[in-house]
N, C-alpha and C. Protein backbone atom coordinates (compact mmCIF):
# COMPACT_ATOMS: atom_id res chain seq x y z
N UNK A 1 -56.64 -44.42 -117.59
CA UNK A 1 -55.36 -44.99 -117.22
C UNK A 1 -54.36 -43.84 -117.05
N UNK A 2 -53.56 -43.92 -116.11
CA UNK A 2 -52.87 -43.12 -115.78
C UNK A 2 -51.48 -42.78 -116.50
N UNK A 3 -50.88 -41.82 -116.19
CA UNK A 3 -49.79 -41.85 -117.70
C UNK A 3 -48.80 -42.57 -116.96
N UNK A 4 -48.51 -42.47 -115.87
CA UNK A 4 -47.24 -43.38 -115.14
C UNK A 4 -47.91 -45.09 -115.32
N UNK A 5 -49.06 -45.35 -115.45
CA UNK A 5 -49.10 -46.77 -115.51
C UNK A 5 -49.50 -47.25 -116.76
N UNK A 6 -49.48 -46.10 -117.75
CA UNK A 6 -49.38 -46.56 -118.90
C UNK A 6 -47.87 -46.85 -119.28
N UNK A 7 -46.85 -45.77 -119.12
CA UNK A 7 -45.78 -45.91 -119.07
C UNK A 7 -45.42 -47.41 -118.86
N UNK A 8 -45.69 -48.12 -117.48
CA UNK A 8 -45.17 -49.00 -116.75
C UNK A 8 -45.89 -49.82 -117.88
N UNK A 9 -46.72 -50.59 -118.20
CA UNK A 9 -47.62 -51.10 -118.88
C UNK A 9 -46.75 -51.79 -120.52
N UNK A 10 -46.32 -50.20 -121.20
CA UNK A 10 -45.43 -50.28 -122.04
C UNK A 10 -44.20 -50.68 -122.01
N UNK A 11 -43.41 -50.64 -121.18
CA UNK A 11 -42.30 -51.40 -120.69
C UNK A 11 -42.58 -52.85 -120.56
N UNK A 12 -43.61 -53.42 -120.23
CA UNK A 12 -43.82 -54.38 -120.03
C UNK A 12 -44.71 -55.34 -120.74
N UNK A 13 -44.93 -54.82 -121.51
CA UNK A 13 -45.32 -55.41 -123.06
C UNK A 13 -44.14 -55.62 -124.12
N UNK A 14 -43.00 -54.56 -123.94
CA UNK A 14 -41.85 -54.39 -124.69
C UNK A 14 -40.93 -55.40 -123.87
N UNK A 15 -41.15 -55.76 -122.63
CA UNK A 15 -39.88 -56.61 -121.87
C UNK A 15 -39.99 -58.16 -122.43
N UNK A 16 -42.00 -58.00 -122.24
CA UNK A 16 -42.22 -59.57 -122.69
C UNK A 16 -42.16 -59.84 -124.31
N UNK A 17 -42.19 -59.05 -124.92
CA UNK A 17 -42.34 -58.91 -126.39
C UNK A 17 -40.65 -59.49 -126.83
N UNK A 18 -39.81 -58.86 -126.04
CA UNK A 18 -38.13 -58.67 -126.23
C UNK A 18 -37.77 -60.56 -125.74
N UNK A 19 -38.35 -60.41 -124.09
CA UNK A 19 -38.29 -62.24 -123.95
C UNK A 19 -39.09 -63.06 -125.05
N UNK A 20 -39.82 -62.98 -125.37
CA UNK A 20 -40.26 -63.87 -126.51
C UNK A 20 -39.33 -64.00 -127.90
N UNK A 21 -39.49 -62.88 -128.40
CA UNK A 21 -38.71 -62.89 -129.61
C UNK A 21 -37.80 -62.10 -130.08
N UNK A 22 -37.05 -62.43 -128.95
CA UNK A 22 -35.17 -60.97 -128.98
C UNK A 22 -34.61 -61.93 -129.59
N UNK A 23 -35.00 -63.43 -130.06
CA UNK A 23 -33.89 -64.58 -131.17
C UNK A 23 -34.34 -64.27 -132.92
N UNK A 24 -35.65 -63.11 -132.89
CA UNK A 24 -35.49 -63.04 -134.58
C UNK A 24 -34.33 -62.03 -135.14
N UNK A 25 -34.23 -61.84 -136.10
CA UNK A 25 -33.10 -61.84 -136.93
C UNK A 25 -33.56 -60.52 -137.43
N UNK A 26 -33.68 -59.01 -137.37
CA UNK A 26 -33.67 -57.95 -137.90
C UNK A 26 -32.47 -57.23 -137.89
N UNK A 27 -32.85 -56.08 -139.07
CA UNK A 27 -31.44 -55.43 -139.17
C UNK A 27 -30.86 -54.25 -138.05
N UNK A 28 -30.07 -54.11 -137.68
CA UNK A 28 -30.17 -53.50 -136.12
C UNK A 28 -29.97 -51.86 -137.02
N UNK A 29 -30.70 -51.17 -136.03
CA UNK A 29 -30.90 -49.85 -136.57
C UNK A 29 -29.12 -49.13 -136.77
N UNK A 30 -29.21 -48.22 -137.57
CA UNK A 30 -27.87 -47.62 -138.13
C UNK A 30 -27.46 -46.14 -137.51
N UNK A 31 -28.54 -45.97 -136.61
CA UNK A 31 -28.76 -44.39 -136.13
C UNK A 31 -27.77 -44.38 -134.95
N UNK A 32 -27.23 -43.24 -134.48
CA UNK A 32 -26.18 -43.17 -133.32
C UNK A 32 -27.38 -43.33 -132.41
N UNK A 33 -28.65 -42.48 -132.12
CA UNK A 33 -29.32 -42.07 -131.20
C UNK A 33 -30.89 -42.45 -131.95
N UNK A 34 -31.71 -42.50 -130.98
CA UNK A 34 -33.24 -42.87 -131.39
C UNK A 34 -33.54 -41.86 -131.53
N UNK A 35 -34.77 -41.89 -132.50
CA UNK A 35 -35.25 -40.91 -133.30
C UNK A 35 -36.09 -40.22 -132.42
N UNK A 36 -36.48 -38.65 -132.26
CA UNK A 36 -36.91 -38.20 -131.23
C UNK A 36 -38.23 -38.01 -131.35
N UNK A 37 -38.91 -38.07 -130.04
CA UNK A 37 -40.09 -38.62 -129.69
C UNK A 37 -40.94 -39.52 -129.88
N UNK A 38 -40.06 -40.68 -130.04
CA UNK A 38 -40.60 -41.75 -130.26
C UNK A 38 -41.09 -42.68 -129.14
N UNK A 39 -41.85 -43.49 -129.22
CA UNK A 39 -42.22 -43.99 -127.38
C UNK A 39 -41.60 -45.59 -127.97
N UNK A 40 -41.34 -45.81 -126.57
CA UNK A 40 -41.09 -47.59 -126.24
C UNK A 40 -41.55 -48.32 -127.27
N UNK A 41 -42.75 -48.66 -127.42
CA UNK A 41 -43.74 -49.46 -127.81
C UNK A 41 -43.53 -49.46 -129.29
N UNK A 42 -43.13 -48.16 -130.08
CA UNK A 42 -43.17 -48.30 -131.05
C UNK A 42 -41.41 -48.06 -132.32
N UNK A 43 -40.36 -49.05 -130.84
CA UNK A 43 -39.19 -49.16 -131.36
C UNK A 43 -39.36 -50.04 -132.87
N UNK A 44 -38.64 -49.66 -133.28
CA UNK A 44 -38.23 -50.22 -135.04
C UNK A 44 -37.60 -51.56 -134.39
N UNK A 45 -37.08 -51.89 -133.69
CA UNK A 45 -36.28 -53.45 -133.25
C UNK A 45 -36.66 -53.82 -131.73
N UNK A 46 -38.00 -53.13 -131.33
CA UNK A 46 -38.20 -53.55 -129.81
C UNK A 46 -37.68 -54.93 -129.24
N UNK A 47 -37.47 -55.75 -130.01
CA UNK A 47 -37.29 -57.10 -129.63
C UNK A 47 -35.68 -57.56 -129.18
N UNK A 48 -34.66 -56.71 -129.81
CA UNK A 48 -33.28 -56.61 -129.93
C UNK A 48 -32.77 -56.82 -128.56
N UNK A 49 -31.72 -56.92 -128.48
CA UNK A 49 -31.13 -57.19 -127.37
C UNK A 49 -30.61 -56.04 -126.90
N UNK A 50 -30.58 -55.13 -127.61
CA UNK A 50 -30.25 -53.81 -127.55
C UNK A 50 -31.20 -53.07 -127.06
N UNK A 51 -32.33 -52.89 -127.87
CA UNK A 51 -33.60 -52.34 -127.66
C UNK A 51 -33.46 -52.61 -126.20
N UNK A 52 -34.07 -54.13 -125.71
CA UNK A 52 -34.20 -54.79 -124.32
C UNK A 52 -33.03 -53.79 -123.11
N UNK A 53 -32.14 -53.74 -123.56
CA UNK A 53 -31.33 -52.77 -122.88
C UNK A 53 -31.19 -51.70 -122.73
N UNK A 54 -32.02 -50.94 -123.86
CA UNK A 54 -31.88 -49.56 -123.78
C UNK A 54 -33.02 -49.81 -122.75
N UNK A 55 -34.48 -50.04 -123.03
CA UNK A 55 -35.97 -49.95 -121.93
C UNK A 55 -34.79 -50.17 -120.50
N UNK A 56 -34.36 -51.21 -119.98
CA UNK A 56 -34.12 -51.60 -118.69
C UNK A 56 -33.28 -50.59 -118.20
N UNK A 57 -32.41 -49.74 -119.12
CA UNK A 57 -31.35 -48.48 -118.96
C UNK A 57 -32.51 -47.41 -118.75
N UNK A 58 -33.32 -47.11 -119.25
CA UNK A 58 -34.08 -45.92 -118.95
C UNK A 58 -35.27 -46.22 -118.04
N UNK A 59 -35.54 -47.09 -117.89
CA UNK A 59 -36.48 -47.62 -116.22
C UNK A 59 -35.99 -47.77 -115.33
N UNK A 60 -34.52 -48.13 -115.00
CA UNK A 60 -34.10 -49.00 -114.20
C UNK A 60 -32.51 -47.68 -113.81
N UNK A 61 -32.67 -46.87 -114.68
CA UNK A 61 -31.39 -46.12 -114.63
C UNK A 61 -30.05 -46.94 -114.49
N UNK A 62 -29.51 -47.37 -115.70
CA UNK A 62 -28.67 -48.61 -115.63
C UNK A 62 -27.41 -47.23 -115.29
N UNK A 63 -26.58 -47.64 -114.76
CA UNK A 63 -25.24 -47.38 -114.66
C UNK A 63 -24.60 -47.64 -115.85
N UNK A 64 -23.49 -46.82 -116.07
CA UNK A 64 -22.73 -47.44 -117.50
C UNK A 64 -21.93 -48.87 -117.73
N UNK A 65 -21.79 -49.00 -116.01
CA UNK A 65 -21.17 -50.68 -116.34
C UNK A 65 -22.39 -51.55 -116.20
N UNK A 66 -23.08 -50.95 -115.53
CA UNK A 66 -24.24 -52.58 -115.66
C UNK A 66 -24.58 -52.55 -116.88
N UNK A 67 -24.72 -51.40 -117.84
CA UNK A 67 -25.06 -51.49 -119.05
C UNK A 67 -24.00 -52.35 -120.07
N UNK A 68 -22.59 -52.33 -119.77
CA UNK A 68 -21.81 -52.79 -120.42
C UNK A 68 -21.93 -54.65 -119.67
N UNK A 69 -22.19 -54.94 -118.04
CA UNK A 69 -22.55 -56.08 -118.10
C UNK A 69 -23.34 -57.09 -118.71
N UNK A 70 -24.66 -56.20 -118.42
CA UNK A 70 -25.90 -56.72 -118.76
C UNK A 70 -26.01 -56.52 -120.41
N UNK A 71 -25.38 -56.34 -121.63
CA UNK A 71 -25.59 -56.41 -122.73
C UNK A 71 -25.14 -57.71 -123.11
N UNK A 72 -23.89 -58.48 -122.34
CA UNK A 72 -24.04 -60.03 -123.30
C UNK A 72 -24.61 -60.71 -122.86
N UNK A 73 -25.05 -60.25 -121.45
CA UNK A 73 -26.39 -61.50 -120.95
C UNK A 73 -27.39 -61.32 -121.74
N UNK A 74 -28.12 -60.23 -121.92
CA UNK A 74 -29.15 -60.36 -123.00
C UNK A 74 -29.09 -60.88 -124.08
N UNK A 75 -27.88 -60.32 -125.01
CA UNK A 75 -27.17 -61.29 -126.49
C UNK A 75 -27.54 -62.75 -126.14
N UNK A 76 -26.71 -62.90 -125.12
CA UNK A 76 -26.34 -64.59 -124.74
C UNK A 76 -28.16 -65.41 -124.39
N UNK A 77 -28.66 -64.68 -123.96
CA UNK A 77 -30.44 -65.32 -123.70
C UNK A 77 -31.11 -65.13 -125.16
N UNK A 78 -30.98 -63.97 -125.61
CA UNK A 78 -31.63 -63.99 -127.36
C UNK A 78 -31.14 -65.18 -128.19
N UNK A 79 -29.50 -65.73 -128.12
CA UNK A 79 -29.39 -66.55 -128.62
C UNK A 79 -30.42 -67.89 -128.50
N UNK A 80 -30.26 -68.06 -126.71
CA UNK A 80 -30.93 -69.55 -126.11
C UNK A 80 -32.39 -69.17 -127.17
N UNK A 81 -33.03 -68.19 -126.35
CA UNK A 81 -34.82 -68.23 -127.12
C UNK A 81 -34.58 -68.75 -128.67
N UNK A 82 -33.65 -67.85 -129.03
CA UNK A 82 -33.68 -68.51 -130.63
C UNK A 82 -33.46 -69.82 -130.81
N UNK A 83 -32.81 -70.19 -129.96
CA UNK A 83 -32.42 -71.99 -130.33
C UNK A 83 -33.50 -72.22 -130.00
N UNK A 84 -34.04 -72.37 -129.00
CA UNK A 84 -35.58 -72.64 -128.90
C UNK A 84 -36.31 -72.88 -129.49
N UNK A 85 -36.50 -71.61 -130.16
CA UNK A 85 -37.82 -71.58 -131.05
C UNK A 85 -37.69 -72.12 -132.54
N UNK A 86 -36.21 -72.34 -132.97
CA UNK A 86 -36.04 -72.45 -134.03
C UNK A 86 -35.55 -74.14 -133.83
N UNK A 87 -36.05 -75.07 -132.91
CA UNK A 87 -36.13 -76.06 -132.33
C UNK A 87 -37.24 -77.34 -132.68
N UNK A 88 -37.69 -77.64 -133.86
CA UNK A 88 -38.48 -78.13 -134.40
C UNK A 88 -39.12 -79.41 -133.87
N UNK A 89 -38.10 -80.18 -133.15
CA UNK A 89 -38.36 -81.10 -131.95
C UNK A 89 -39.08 -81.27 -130.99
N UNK A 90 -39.02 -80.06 -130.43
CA UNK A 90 -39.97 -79.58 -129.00
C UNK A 90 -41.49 -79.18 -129.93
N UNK A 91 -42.49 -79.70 -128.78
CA UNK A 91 -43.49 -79.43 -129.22
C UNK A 91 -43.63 -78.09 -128.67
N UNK A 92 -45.18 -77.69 -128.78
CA UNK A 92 -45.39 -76.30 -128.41
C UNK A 92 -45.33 -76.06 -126.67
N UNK A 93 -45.80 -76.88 -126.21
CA UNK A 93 -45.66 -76.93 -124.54
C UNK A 93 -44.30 -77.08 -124.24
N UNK A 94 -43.39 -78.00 -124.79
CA UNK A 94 -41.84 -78.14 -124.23
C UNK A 94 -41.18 -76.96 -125.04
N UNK A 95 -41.30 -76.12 -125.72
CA UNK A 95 -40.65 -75.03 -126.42
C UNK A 95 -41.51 -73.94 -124.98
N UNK A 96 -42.45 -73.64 -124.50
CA UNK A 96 -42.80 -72.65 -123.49
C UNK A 96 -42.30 -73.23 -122.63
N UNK A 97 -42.45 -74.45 -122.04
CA UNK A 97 -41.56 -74.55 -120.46
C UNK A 97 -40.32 -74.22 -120.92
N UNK A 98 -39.09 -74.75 -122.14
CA UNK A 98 -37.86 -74.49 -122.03
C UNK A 98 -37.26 -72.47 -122.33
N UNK A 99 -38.34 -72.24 -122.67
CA UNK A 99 -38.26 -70.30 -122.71
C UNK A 99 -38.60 -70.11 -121.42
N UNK A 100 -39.31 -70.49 -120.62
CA UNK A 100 -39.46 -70.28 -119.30
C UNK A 100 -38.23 -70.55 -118.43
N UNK A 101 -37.37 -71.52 -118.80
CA UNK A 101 -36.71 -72.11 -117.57
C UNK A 101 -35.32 -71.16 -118.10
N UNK A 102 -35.29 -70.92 -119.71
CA UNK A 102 -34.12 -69.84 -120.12
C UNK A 102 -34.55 -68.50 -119.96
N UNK A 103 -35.36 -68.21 -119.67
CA UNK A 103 -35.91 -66.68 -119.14
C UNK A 103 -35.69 -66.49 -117.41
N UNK A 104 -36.00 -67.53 -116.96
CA UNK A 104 -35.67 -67.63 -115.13
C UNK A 104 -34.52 -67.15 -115.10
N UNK A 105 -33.61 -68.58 -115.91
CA UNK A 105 -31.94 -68.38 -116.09
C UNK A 105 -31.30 -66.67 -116.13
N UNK A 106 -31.95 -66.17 -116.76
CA UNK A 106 -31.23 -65.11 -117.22
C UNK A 106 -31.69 -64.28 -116.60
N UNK A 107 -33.07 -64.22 -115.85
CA UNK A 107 -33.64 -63.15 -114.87
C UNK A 107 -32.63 -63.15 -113.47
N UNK A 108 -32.13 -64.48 -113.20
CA UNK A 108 -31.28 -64.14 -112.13
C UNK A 108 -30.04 -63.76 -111.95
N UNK A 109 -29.54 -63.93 -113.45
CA UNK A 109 -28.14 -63.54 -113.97
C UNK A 109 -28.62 -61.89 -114.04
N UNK A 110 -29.92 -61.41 -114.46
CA UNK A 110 -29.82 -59.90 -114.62
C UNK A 110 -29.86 -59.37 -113.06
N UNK A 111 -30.64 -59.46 -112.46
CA UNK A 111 -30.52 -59.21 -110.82
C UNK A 111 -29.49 -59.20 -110.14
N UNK A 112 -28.37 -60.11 -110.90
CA UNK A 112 -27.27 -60.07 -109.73
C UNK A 112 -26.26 -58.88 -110.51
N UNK A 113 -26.81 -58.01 -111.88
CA UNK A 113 -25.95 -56.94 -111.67
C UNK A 113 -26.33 -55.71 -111.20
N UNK A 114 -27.87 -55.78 -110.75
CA UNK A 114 -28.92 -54.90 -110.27
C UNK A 114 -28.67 -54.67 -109.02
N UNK A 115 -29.05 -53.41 -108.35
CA UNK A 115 -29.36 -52.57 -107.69
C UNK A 115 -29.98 -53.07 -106.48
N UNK A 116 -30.50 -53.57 -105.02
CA UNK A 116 -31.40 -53.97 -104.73
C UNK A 116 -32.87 -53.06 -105.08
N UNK A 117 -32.54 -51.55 -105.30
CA UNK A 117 -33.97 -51.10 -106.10
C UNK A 117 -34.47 -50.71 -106.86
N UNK A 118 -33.27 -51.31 -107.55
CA UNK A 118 -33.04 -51.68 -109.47
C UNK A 118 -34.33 -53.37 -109.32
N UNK A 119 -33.68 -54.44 -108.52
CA UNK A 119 -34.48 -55.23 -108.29
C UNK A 119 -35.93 -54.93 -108.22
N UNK A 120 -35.78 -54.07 -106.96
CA UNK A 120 -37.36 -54.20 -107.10
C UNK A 120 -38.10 -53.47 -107.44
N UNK A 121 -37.60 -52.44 -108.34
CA UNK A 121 -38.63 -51.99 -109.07
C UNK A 121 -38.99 -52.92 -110.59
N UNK A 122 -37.74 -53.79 -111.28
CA UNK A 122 -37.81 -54.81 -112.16
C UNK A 122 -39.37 -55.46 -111.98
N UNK A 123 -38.90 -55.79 -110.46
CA UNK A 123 -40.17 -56.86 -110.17
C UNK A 123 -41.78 -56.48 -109.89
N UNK A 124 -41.42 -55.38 -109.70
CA UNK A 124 -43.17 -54.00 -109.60
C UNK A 124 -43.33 -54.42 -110.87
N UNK A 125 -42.72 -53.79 -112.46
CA UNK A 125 -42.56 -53.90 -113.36
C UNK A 125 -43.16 -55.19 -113.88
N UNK A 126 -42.77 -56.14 -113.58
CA UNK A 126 -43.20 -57.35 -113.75
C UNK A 126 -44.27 -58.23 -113.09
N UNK A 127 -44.58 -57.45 -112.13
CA UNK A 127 -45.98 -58.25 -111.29
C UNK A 127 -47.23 -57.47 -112.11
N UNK A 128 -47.10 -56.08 -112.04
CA UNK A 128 -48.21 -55.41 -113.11
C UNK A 128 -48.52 -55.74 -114.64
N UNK A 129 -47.13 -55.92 -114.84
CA UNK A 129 -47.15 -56.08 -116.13
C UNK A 129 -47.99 -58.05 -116.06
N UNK A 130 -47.76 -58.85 -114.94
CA UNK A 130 -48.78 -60.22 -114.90
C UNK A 130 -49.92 -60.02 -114.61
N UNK A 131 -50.09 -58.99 -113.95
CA UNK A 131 -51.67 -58.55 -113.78
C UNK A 131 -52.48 -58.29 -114.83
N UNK A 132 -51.80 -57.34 -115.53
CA UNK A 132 -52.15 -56.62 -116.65
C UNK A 132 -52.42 -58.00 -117.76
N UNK A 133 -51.69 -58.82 -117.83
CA UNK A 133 -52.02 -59.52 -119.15
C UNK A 133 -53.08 -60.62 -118.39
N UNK A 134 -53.11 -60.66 -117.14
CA UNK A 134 -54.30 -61.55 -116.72
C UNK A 134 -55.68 -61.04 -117.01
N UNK A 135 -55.66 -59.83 -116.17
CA UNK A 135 -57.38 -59.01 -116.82
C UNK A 135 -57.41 -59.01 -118.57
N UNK A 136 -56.59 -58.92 -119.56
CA UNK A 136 -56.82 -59.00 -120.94
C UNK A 136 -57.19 -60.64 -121.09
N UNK A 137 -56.09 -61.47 -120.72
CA UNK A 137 -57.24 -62.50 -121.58
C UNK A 137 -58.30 -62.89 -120.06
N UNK A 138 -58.35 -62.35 -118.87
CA UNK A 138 -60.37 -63.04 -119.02
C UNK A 138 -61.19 -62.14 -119.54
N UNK A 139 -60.61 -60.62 -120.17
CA UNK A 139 -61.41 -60.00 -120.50
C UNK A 139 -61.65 -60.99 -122.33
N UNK A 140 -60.80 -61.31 -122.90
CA UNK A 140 -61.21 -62.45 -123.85
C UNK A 140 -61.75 -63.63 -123.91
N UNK A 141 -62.36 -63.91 -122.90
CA UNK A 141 -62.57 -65.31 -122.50
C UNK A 141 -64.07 -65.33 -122.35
């Protein structure tokens, strides 16, 4: 595997890792700056809304205002997932369609402070990264 598509790979384990569960509740790190040489994958709060912003700032080369945009949209979607999940009502299928339909939500709210090739590299990002988790589970199957 190549180091640029491992790279890509890791981002995208950390994007979906961050959409799943950027609504748990950890203590947000205390450090001005990340600890050095540390990779993606193995952030202390990968899931944060922060975290989620720093990856999309260093893939995506955020600008300093999209960075200041795009931080309460993320807050504001970590909240939804958390209501979600912490949603005892919804079974397990209506808790994944409604993270799905609040993950859409917020994918198009992030695009519209993006780049058009801020966009599409997001979406390279994200078609590999569906590829990638397709060959793992039939490789489990």
């Amino acid at each position: 595997m190549t180091k640029s598509r491992r790279s890509i790979l890791t981002v995208l384990v950390v994007l979906t890792a961050g959409l799943l569960f950027a609504g748990q509740s950890y203590p947000a790190p205390q450090t001005s700056a990340p600890p050095q040489g540390s990779a993606m994958g193995s952030h202390p709060d990968a899931s944060s809304p922060e975290a989620h912003l720093l990856m999309l700032s260093e893939k995506l080369n955020l600008t300093p205002a999209q960075k200041v945009k795009l931080k309460p949209i993320l807050e504001d979607q970590a909240e939804q997932m958390k209501a979600v999940r912490d949603d005892t009502s919804l079974t397990p299928e209506q808790q994944k369609s409604k993270m799905k339909a609040v993950h859409e939500s917020f994918h198009d709210q992030i695009n519209g402070v993006l780049t058009p090739e801020q966009q599409a590299k997001l979406k390279e990002m994200k078609r590999e990264s569906m590829e990638k988790h397709k060959g793992m589970k039939e490789d489990h199957q």
